[in-house]
N, C-alpha and C. Protein backbone atom coordinates (compact mmCIF):
# COMPACT_ATOMS: atom_id res chain seq x y z
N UNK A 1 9.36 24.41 2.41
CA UNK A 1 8.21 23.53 2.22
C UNK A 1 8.70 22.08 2.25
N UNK A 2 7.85 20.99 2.78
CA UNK A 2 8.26 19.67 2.89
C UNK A 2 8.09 19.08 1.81
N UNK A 3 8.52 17.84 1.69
CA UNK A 3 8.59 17.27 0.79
C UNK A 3 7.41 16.02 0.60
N UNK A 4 6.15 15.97 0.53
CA UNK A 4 5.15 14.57 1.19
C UNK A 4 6.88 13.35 0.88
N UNK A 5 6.52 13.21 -0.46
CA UNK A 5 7.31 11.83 -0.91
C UNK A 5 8.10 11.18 -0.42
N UNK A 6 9.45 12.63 -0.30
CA UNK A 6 10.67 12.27 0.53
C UNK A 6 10.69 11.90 1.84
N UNK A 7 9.88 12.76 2.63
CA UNK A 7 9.53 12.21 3.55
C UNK A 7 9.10 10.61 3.90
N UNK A 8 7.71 10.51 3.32
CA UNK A 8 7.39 8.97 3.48
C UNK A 8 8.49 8.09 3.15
N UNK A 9 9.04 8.41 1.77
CA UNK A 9 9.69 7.41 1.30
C UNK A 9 11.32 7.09 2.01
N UNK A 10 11.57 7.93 3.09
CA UNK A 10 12.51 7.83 4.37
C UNK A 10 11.72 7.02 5.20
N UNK A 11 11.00 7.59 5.68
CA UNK A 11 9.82 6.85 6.68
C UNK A 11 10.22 5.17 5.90
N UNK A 12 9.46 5.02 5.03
CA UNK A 12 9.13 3.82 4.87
C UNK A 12 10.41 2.95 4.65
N UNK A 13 11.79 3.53 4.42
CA UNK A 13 12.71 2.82 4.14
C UNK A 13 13.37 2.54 6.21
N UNK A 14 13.27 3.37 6.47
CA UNK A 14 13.41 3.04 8.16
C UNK A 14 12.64 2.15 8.78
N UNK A 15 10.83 1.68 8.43
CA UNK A 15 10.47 0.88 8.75
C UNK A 15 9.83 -0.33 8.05
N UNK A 16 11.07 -0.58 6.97
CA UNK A 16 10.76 -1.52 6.04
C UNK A 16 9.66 -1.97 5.84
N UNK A 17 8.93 -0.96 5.23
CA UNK A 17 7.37 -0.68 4.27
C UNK A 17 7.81 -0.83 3.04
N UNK A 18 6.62 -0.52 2.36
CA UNK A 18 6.88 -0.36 1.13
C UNK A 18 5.82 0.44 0.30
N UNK A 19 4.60 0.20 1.07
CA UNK A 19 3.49 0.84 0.29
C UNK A 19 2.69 1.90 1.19
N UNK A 20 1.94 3.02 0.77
CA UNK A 20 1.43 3.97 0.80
C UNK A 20 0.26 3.83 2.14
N UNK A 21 -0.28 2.35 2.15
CA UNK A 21 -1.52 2.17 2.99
C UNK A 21 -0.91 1.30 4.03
N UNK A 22 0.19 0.77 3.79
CA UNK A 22 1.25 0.58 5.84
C UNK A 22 1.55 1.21 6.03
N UNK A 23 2.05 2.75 5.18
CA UNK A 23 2.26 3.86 6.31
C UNK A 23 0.89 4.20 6.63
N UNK A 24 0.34 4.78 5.84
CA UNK A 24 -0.90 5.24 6.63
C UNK A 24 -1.46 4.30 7.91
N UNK A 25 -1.28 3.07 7.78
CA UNK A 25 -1.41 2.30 8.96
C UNK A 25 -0.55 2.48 9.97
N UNK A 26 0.49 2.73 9.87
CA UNK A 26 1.76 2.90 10.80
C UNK A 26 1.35 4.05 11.31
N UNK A 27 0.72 5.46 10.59
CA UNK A 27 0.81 6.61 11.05
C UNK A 27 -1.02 6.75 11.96
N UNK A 28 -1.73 5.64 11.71
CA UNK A 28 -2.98 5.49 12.31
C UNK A 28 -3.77 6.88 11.70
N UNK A 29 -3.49 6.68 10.21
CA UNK A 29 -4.61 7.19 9.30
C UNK A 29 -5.40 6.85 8.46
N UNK A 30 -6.77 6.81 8.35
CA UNK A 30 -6.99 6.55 6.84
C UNK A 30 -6.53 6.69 5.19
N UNK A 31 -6.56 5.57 4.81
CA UNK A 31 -5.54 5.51 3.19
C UNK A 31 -5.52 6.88 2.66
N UNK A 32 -7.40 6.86 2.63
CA UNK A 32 -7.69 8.00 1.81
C UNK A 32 -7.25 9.71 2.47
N UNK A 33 -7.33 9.81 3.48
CA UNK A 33 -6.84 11.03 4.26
C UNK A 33 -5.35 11.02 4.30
N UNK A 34 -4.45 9.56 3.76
CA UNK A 34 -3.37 9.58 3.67
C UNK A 34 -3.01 10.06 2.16
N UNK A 35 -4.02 9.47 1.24
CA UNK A 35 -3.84 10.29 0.13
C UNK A 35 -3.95 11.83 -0.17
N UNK A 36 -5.10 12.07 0.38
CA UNK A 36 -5.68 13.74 0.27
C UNK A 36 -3.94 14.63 0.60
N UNK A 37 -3.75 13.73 2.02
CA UNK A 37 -2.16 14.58 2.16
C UNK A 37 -0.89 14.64 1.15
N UNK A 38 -0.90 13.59 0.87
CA UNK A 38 -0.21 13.05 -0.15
C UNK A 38 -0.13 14.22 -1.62
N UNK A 39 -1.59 14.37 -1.45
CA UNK A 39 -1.86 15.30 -2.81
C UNK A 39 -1.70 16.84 -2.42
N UNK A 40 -1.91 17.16 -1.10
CA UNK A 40 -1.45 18.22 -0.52
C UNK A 40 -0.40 18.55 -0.56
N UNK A 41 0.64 17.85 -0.37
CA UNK A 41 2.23 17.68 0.21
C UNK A 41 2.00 18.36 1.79
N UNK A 42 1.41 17.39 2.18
CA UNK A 42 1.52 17.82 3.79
C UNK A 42 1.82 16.83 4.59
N UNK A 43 2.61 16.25 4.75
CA UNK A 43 3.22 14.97 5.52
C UNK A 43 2.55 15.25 7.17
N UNK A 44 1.48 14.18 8.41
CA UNK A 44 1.40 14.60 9.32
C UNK A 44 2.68 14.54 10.13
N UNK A 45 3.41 15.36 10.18
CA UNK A 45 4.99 15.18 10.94
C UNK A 45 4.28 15.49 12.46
N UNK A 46 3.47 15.85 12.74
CA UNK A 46 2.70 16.68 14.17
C UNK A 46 2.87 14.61 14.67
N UNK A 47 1.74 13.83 14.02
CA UNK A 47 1.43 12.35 14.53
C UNK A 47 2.33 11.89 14.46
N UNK A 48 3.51 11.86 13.47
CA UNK A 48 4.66 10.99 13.61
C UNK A 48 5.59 11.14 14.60
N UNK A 49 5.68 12.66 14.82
CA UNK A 49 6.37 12.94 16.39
C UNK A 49 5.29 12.18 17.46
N UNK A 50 4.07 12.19 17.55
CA UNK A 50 3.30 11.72 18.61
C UNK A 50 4.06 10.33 18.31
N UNK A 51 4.21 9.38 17.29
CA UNK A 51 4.05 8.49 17.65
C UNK A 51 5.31 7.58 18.11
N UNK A 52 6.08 8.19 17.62
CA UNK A 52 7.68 8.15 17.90
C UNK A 52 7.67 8.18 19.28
N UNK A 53 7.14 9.28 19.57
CA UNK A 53 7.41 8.92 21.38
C UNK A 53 6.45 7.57 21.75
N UNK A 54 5.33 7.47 21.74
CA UNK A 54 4.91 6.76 22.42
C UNK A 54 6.03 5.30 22.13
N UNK A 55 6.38 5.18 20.90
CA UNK A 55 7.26 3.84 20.68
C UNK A 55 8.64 4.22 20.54
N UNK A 56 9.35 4.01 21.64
CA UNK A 56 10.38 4.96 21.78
C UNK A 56 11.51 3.29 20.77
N UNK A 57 10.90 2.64 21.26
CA UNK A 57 11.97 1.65 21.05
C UNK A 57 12.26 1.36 19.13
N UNK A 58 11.14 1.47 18.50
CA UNK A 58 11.56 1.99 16.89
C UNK A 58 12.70 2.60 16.19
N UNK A 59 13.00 3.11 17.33
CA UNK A 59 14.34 4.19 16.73
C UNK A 59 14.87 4.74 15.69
N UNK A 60 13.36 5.49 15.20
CA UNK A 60 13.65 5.97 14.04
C UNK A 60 13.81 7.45 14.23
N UNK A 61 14.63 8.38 13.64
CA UNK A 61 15.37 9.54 14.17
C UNK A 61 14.78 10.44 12.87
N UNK A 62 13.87 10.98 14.53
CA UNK A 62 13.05 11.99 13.24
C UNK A 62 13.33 13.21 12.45
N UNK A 63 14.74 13.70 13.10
CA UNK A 63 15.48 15.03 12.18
C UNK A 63 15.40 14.25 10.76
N UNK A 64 16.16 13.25 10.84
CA UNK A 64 16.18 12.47 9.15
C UNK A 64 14.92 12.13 8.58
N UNK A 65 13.67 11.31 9.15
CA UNK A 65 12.37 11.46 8.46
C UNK A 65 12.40 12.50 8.16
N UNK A 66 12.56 13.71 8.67
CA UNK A 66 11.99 14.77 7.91
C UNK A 66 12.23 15.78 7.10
N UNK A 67 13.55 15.70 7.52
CA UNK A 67 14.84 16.90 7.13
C UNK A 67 15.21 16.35 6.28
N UNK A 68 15.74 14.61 6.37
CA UNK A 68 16.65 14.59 5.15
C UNK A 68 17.98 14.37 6.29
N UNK A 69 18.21 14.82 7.75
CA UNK A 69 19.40 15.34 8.16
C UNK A 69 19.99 13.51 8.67
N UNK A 70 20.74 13.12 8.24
CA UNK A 70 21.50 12.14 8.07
C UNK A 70 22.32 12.14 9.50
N UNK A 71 22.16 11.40 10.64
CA UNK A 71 22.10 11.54 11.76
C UNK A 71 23.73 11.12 11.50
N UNK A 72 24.63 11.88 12.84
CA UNK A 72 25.91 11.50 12.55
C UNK A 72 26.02 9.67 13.64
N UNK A 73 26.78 9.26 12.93
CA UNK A 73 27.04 7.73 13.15
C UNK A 73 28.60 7.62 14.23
N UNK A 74 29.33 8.26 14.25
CA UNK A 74 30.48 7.98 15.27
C UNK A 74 30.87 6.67 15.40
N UNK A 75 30.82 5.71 14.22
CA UNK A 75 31.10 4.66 13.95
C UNK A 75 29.77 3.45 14.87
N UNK A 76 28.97 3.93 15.01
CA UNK A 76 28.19 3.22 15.64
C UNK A 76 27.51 2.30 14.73
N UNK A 77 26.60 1.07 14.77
CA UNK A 77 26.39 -0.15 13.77
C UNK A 77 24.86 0.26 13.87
N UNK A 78 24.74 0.27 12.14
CA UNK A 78 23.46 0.99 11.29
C UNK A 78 22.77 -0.24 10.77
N UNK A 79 21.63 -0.92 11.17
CA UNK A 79 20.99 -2.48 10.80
C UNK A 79 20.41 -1.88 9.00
N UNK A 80 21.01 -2.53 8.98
CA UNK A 80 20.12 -2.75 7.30
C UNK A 80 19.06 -3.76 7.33
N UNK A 81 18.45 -3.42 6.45
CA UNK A 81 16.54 -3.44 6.27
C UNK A 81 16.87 -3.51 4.83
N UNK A 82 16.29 -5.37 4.86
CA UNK A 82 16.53 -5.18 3.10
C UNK A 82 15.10 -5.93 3.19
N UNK A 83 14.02 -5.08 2.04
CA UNK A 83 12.86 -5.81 1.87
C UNK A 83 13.11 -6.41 0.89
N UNK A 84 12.28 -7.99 0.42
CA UNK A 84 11.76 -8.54 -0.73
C UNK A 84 10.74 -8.71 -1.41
N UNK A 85 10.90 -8.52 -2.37
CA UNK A 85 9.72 -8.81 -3.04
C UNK A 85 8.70 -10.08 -2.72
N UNK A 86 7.84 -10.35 -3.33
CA UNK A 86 7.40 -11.66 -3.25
C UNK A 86 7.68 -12.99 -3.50
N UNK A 87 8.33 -12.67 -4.54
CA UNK A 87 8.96 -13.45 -5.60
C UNK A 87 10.42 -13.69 -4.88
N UNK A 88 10.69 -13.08 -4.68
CA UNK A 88 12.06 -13.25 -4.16
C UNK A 88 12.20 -14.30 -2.26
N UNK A 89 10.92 -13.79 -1.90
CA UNK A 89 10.59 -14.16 -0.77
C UNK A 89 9.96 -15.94 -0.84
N UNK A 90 9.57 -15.93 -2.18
CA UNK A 90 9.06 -17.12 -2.45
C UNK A 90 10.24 -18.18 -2.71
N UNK A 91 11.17 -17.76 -3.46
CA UNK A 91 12.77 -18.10 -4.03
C UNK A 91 13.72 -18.32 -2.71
N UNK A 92 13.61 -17.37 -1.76
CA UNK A 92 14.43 -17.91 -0.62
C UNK A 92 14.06 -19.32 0.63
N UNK A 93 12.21 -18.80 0.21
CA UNK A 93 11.46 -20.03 0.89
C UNK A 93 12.01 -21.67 0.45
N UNK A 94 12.02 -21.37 -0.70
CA UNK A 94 12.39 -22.60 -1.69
C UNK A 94 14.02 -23.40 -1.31
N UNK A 95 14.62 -22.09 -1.34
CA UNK A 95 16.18 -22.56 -0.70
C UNK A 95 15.71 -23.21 0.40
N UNK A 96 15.60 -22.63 1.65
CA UNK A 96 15.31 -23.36 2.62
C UNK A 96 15.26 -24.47 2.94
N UNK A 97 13.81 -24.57 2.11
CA UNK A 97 12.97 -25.83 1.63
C UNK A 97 14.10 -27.28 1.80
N UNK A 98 14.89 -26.57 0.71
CA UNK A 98 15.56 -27.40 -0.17
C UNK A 98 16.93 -27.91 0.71
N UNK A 99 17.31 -26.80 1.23
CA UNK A 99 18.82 -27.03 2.44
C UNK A 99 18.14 -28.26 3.33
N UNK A 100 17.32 -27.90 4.19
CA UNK A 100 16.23 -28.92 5.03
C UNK A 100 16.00 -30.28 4.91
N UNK A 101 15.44 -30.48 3.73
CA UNK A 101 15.49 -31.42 2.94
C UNK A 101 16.99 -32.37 2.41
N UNK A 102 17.90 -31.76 2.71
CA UNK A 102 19.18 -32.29 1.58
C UNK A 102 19.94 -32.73 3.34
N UNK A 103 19.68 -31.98 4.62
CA UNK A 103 20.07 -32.08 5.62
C UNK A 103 19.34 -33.12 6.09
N UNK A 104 18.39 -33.38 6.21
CA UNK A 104 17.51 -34.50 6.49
C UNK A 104 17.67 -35.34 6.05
N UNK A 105 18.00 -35.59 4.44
CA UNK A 105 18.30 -37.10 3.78
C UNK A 105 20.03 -37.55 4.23
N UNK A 106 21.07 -36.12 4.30
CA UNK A 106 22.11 -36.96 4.90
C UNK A 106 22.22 -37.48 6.34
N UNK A 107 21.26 -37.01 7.28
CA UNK A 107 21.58 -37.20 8.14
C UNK A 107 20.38 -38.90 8.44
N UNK A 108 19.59 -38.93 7.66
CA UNK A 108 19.02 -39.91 7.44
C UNK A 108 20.23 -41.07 6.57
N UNK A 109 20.99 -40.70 5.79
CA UNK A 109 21.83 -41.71 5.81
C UNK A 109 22.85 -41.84 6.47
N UNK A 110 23.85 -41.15 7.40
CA UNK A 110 24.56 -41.51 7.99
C UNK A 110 23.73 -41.91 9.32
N UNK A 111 22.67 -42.09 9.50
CA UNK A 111 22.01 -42.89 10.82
C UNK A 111 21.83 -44.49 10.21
N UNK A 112 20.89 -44.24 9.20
CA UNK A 112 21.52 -45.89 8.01
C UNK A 112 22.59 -46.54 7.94
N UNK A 113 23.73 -46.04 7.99
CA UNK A 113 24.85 -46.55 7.42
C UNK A 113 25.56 -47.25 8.79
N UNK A 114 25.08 -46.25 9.70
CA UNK A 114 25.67 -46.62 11.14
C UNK A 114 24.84 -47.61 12.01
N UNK A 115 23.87 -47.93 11.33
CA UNK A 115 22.99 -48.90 11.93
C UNK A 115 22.52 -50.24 11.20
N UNK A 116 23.71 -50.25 9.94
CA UNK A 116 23.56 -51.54 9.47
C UNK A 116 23.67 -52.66 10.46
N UNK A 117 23.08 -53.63 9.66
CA UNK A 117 23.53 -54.83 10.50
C UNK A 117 22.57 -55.13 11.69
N UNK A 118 21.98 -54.05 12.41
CA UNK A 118 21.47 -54.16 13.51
C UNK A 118 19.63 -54.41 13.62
N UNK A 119 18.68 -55.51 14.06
CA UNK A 119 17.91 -56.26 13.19
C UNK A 119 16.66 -55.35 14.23
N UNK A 120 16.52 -53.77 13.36
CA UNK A 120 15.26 -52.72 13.20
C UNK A 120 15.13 -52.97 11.99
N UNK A 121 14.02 -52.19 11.64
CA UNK A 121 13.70 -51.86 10.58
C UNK A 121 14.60 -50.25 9.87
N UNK A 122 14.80 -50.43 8.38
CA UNK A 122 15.83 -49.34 8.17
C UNK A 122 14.99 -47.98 8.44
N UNK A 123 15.86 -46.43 8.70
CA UNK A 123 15.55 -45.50 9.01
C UNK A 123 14.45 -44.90 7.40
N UNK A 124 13.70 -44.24 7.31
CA UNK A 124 13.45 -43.53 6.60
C UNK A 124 12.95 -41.79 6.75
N UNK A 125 12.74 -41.70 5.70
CA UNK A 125 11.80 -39.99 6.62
C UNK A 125 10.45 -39.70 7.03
N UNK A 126 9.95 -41.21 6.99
CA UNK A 126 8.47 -41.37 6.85
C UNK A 126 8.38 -41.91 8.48
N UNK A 127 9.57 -42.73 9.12
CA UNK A 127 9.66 -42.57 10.19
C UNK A 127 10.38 -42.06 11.09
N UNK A 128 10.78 -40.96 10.69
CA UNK A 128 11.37 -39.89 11.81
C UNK A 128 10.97 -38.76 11.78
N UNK A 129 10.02 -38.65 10.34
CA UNK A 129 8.99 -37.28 10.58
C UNK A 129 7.73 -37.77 10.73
């Protein structure tokens, strides 16, 4: 007998999901018919093979969605899929932000510094953005 959970919760770690109603979107079901299965333990593995083929380029290897069977690697390079939270996604935005910003003011002063003397008006960020 399958496993609903294990299943999805392979599924969803292969296509960096996270919740119950993007797979069902991914699998082009309704939430609720995704639940009913859910409560069944009947994973549609029939549509996920349909859909695997049609998107061949996904490359998600469906012995392991479903089996569990841990495809052998022969040293070949395995992409990691790291999701974030929101919060975390909000926190890296911020870095960014902030690198951008700290790159912009030095490079706003070494254009200053190198253009003393010379009778413009000085650089700021108000005129170069």
């Amino acid at each position: 007998m399958t496993n609903f959970i294990d299943i999805a919760n392979r599924l969803k770690l292969m296509l960096g999901v996270s919740t119950d109603m993007e797979l069902a979107k991914f699998l082009e079901i309704k939430p609720t018919a995704f639940a009913g299965r859910k409560k069944r333990n009947s994973f549609p593995t029939e549509r996920l093979s349909m859909i695997l083929q049609k998107h061949p380029h996904l490359d998600i290897d469906f012995d392991y969605v479903v089996n569990g069977t841990k495809p052998k690697t022969n040293d070949m390079q395995i992409p990691i899929i790291v999701t974030l939270t929101q919060g975390e996604m909000n926190a890296l935005t911020n870095l960014l932000t902030q690198c951008a910003a700290k790159h912009a003011q030095k490079s706003l002063d070494t254009a200053t510094n190198e253009h003393q003397g010379l009778e413009h008006s000085p650089l700021t960020k108000e005129n170069i953005l």
